[in-house]
Protein backbone atom coordinates (compact mmCIF):
# COMPACT_ATOMS: atom_id res chain seq x y z
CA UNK A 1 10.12 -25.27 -35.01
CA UNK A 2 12.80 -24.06 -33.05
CA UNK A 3 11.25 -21.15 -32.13
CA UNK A 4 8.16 -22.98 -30.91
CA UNK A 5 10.30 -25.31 -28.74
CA UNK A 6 11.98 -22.06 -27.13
CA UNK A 7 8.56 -20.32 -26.12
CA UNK A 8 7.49 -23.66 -25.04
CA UNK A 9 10.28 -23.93 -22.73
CA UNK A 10 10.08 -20.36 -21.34
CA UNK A 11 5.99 -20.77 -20.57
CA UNK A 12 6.61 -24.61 -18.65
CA UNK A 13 9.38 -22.46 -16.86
CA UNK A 14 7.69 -19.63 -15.90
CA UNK A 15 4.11 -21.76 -14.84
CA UNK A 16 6.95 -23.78 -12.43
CA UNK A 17 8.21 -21.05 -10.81
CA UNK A 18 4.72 -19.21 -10.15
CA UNK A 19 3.75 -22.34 -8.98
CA UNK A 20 6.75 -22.85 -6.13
CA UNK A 21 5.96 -18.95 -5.82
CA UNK A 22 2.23 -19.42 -5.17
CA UNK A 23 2.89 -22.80 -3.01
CA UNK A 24 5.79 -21.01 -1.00
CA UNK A 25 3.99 -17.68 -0.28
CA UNK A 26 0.59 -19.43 1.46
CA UNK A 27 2.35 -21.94 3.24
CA UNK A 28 2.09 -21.83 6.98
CA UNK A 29 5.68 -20.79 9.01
CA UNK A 30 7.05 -23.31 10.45
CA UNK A 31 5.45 -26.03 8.16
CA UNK A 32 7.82 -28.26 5.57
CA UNK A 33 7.99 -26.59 2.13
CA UNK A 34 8.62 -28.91 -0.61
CA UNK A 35 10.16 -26.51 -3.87
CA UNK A 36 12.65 -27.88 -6.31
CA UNK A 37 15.43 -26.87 -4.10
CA UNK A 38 14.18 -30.00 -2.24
CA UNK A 39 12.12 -29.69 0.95
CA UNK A 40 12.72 -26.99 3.34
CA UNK A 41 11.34 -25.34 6.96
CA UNK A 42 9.96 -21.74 7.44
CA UNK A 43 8.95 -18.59 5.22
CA UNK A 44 11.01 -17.77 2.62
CA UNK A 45 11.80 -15.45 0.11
CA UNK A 46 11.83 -16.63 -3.48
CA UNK A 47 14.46 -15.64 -6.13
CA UNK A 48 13.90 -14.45 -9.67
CA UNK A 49 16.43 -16.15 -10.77
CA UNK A 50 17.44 -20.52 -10.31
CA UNK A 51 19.03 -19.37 -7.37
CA UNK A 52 17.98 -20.99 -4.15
CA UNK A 53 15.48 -19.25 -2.04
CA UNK A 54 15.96 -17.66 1.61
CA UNK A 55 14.81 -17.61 4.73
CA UNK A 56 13.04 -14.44 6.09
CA UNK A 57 15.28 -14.44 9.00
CA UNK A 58 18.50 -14.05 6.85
CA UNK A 59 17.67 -11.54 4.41
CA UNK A 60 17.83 -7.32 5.27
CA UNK A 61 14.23 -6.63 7.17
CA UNK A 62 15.29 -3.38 8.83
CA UNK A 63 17.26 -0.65 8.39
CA UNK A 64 18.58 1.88 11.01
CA UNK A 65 19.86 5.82 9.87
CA UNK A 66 22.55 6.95 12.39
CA UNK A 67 23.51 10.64 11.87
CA UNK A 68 25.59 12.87 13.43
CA UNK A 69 27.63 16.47 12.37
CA UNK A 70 30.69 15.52 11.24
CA UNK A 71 33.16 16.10 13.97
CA UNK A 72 30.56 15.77 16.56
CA UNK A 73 29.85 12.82 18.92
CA UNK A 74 26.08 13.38 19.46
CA UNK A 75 24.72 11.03 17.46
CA UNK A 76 20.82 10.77 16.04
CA UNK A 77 19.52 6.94 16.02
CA UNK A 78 16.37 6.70 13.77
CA UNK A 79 14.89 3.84 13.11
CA UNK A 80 11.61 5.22 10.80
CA UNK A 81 13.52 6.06 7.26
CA UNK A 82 11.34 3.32 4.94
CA UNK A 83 13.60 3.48 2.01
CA UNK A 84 17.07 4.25 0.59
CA UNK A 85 17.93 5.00 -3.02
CA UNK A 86 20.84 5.89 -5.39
CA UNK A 87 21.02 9.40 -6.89
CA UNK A 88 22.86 10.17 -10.15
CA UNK A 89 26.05 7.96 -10.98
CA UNK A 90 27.72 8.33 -7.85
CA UNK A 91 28.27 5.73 -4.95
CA UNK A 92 28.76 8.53 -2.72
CA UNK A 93 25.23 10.30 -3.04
CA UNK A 94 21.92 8.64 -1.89
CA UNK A 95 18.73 9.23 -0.61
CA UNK A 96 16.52 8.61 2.12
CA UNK A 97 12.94 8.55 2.04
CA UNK A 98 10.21 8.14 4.90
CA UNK A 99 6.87 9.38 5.91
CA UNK A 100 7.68 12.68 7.92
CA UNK A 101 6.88 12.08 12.18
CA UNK A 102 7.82 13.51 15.03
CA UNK A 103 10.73 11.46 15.67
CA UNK A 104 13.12 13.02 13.51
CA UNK A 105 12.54 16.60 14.53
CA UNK A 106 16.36 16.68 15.29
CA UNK A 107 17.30 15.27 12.04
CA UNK A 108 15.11 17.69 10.22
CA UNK A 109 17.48 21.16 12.25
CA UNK A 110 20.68 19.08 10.74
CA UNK A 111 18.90 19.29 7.27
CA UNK A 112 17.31 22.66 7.88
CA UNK A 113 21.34 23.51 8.96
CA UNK A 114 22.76 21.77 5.34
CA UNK A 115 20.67 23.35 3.35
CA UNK A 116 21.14 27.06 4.66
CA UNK A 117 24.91 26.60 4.72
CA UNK A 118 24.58 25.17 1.10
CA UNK A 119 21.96 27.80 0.08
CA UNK A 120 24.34 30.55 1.48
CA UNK A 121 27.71 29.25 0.48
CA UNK A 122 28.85 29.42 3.78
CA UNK A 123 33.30 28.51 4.04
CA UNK A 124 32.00 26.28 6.59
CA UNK A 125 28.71 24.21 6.06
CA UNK A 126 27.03 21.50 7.93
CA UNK A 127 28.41 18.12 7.03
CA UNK A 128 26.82 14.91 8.47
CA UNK A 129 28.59 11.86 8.55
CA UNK A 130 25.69 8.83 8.21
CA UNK A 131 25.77 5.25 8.62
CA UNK A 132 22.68 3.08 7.76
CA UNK A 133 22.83 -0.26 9.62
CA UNK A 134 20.89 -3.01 7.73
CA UNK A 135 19.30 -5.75 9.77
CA UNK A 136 17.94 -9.35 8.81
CA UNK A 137 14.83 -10.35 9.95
CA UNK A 138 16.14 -12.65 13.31
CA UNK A 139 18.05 -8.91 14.17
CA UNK A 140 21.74 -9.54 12.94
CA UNK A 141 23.54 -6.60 11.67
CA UNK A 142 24.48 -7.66 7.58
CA UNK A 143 26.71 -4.23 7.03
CA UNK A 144 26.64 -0.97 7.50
CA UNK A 145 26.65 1.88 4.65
CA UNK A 146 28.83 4.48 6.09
CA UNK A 147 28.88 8.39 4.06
CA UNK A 148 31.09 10.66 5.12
CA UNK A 149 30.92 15.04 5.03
CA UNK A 150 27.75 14.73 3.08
CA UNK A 151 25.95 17.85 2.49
CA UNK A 152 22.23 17.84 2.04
CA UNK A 153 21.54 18.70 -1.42
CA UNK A 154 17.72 18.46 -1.93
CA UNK A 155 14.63 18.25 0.70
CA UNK A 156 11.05 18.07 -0.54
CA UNK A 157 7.82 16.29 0.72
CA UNK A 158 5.15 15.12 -1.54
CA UNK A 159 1.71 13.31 -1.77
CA UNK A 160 1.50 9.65 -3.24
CA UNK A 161 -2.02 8.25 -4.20
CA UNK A 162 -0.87 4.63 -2.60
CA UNK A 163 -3.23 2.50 -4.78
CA UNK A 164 -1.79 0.16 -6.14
CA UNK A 165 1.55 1.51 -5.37
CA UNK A 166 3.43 -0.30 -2.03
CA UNK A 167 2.83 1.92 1.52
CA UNK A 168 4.89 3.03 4.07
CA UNK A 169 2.66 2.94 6.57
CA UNK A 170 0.48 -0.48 7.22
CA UNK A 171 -3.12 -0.45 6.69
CA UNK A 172 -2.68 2.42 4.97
CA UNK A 173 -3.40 0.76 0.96
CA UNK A 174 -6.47 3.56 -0.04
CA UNK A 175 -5.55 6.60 1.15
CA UNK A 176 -3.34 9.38 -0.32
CA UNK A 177 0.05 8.99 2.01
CA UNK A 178 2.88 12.25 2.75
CA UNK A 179 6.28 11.09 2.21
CA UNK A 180 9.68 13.10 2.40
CA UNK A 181 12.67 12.63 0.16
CA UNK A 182 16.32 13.53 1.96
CA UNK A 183 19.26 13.49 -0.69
CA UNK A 184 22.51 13.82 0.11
CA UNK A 185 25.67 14.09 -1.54
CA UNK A 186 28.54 13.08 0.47
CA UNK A 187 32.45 12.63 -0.23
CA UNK A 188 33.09 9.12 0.66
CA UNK A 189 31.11 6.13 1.24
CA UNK A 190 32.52 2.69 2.96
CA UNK A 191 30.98 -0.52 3.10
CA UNK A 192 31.37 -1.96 6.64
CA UNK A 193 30.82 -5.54 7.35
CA UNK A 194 31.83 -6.87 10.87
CA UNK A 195 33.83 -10.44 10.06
């Protein structure tokens, strides 16, 4: 009986929130939402948890990859890097991954650079210090990830069928789509949020 009651309880909760999921996703910006957080204005982004849900202006939207040689002042802005990941255990190495273009043909010498000096065990190699700015969706800088003296430890590009699968590039959801995978191992990392 108990059972019963528990799996009863976990199918009325889960039918509520894809309902406030469903009703939330289709409204129209701008319009009043009515959820059980009580009604509400604008698009928003629902929880998985009983959390309350957000605005699409406050959460991270965009993400911008500054990069420059460590102990240099020329610094490379790029705005086109479409995601960042985690390699291994460490807090200090991470990855960037993107659809290769055109813009980051200066960012692609630096790796070129990291890799030779790495391949060739050079007393010297080419460190990049890299911060990754994350943006909300109304524009207002959340933090900034900053790595310091990382070294480039793997480069590789590969093919992803995209069906079914989320694209980098828009209107792109049935064709087979190039993507490039930067990963970097680096000797500090900071979390930088501007009070």
């Amino acid at each position: 009986m108990e059972t019963r009651l528990a799996i009863t309880l976990v199918a009325v909760a889960v039918a509520a929130t894809a309902v406030i999921s469903f009703s939330t996703f289709n409204s129209e910006p701008g319009s009043i939402i009515m959820t059980d957080f009580g009604p509400s204005e604008g698009v928003f982004v629902n929880t998985a948890h009983a959390g309350p849900a957000l605005d699409q202006r406050d959460v991270a939207q965009v993400m911008r990859v500054r990069v420059v040689e460590t102990g240099h002042t020329n610094e490379l802005v790029i705005g086109s890097f479409s995601r960042i990941g985690f390699v291994a255990d460490s807090s200090s190495d991470f990855l960037l991954e993107s659809v290769p273009s055109e813009d980051k043909k200066a960012f692609y010498r630096l790796v070129r650079d990291s890799l030779e000096s790495k391949d060739n065990m050079l007393a010297n190699p080419t460190l990049l210090d890299i911060k990754i700015d994350i943006f909300s969706g109304d524009y207002d800088l959340i933090n900034t990830l900053s790595y310091t003296k990382c070294i480039v430890s793997d480069y590789f590009v590969h093919s992803v069928d995209s069906r079914g699968k989320i694209p980098f590039l828009k209107g792109n959801d049935q064709a087979i789509e190039i993507r490039e995978v930067t990963k970097f191992s680096c000797s500090s990392f900071h979390l930088i949020i501007d009070e």
